[in-house]
N, C-alpha and C. Protein backbone atom coordinates (compact mmCIF):
# COMPACT_ATOMS: atom_id res chain seq x y z
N UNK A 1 19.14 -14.32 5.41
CA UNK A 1 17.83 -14.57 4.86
C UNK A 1 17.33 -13.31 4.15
N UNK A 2 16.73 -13.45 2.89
CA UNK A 2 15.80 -12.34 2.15
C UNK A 2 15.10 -12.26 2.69
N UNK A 3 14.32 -10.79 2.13
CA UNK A 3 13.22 -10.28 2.53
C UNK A 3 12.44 -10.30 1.64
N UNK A 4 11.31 -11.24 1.91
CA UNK A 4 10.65 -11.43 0.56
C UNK A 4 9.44 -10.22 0.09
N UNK A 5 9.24 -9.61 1.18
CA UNK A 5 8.68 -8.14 0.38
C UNK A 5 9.70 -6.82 -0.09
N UNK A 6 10.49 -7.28 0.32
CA UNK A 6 11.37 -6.50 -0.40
C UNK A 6 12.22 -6.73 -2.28
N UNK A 7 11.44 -7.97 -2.64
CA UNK A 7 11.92 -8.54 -3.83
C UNK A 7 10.54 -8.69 -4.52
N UNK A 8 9.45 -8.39 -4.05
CA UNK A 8 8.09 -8.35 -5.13
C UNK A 8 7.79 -7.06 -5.70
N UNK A 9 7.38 -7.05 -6.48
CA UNK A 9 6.95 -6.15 -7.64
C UNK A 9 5.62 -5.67 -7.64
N UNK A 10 4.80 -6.73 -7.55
CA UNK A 10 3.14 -6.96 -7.14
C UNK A 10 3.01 -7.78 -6.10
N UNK A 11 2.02 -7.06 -5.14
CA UNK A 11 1.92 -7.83 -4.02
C UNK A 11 0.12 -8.46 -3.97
N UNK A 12 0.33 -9.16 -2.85
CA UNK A 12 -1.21 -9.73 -2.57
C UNK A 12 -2.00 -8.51 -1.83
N UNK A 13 -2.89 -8.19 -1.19
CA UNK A 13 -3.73 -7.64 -0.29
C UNK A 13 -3.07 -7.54 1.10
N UNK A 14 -2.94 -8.85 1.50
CA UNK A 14 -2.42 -8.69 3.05
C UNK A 14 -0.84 -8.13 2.60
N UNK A 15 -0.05 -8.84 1.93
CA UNK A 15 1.50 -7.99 1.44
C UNK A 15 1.10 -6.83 1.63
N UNK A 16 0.61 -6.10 0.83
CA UNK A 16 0.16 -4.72 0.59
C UNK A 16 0.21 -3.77 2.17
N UNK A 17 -0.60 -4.82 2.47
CA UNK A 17 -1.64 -4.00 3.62
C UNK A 17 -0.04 -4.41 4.70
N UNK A 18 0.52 -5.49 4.76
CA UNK A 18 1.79 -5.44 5.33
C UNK A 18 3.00 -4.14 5.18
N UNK A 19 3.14 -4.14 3.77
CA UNK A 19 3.84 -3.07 3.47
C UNK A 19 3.77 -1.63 3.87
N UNK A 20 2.31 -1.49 3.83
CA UNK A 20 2.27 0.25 4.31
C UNK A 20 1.54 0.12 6.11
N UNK A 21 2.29 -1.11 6.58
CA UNK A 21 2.12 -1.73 7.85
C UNK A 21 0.70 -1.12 8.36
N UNK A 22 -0.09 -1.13 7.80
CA UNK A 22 -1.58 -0.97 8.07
C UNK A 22 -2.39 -2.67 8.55
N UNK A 23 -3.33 -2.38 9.43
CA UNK A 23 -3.99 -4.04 9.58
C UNK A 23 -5.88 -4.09 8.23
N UNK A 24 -5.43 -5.20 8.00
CA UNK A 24 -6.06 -5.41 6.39
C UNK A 24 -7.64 -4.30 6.58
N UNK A 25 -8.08 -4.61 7.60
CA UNK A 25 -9.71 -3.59 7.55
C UNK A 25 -8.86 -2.12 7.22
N UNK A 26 -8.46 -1.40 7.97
CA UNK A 26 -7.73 -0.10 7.24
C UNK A 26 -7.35 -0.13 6.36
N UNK A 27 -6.51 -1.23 5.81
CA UNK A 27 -6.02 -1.15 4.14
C UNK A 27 -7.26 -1.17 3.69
N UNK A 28 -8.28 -1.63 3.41
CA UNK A 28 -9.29 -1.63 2.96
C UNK A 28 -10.09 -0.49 2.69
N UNK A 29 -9.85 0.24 3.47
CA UNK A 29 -10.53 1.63 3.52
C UNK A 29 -10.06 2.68 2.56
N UNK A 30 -8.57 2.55 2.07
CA UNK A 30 -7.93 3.10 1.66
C UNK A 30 -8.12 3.01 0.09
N UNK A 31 -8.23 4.54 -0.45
CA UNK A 31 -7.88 4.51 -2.16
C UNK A 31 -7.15 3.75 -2.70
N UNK A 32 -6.14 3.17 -2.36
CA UNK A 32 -5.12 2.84 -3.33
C UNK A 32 -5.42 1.92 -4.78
N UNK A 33 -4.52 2.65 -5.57
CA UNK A 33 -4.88 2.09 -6.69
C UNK A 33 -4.35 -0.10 -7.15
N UNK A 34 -5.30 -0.57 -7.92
CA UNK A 34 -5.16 -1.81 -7.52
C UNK A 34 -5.38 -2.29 -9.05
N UNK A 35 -4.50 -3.73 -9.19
CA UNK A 35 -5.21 -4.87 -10.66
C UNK A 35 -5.98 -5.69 -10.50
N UNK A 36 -6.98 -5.74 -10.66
CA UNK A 36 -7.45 -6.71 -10.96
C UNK A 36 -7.55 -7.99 -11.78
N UNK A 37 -7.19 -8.83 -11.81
CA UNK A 37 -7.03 -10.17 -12.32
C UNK A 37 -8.07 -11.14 -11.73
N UNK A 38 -9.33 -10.94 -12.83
CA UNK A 38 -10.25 -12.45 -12.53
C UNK A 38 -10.92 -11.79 -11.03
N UNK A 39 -10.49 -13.10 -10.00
CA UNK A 39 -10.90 -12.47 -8.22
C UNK A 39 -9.59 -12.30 -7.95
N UNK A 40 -8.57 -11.93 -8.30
CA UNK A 40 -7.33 -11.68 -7.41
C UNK A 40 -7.01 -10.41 -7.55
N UNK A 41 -6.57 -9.34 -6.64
CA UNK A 41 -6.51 -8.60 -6.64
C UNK A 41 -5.02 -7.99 -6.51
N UNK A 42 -4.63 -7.30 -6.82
CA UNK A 42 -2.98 -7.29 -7.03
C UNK A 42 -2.97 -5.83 -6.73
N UNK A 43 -1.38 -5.10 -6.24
CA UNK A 43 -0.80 -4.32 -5.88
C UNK A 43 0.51 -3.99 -6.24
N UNK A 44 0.66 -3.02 -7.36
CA UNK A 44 1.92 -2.95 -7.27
C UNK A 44 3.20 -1.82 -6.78
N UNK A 45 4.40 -2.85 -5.79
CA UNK A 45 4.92 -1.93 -4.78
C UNK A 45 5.05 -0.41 -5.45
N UNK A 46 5.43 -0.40 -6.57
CA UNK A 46 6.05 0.68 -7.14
C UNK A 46 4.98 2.13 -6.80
N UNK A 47 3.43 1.85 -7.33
CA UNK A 47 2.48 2.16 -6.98
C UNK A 47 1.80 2.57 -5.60
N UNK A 48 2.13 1.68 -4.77
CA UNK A 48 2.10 1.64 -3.04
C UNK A 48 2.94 2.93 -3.08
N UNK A 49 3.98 3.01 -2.84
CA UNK A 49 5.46 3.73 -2.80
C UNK A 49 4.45 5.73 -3.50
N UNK A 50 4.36 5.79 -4.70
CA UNK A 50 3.83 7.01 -5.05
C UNK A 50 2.70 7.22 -4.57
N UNK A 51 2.39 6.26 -4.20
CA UNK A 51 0.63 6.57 -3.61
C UNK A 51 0.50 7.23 -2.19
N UNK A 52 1.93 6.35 -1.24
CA UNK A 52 2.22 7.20 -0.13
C UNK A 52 2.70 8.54 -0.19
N UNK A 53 3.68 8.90 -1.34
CA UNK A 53 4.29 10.14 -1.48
C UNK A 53 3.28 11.50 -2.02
N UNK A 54 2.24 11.11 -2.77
CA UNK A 54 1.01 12.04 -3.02
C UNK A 54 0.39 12.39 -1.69
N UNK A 55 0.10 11.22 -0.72
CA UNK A 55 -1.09 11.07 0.16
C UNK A 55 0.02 12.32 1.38
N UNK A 56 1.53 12.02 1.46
CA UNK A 56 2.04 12.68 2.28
C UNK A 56 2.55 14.30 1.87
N UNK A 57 2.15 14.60 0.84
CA UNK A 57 2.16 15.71 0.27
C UNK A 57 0.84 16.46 0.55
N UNK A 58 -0.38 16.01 0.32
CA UNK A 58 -1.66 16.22 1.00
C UNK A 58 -2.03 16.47 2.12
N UNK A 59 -1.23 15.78 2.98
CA UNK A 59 -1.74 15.37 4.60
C UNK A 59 -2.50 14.45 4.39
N UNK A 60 -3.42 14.54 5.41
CA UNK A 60 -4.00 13.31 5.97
C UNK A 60 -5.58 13.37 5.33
N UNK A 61 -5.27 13.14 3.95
CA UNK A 61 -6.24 13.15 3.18
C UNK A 61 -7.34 11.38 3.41
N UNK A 62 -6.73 11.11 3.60
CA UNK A 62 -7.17 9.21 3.27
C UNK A 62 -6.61 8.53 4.69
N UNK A 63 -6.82 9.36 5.81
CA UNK A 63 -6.18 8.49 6.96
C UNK A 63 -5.09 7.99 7.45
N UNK A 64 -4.16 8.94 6.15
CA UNK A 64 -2.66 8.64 6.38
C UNK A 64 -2.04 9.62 7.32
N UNK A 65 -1.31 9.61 8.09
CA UNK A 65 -0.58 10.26 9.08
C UNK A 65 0.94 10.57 8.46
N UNK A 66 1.42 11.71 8.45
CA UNK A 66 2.42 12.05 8.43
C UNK A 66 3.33 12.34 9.29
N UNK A 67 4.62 12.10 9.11
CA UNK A 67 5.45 12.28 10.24
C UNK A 67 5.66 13.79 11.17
N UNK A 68 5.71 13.97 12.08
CA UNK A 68 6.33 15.47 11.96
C UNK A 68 7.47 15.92 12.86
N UNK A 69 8.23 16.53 12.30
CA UNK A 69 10.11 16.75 12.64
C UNK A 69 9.63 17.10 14.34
């Protein structure tokens, strides 16, 4: 079986908020950059992906936690 977040490009809100395994009120809280379309709101992974790699370069600028060795 696929993984169907692993084959989207743009995700929904909850995808999103799945992806950077956050629960949707915390995604919410969060900067991330987003499309808007009409009322739908869109995410795209590619975007998710650099958005974590800035935020983990920062620290824990936006509530993100970084790993540590």
């Amino acid at each position: 079986m696929e993984n169907h977040h692993s084959q989207e490009i743009v995700l929904t809100r909850r995808e999103a908020a799945d992806y950077l395994r956050v629960c949707l009120s915390s995604f919410d809280k969060l900067d991330v950059p987003r499309i808007q379309v009409r009322r739908k709101v869109l995410f795209r992974r590619e975007t998710l992906d650099q958005w974590l790699a800035e935020n983990e370069a920062v620290g824990n600028r936006q509530g993100v936690m970084h790993e540590h060795p």
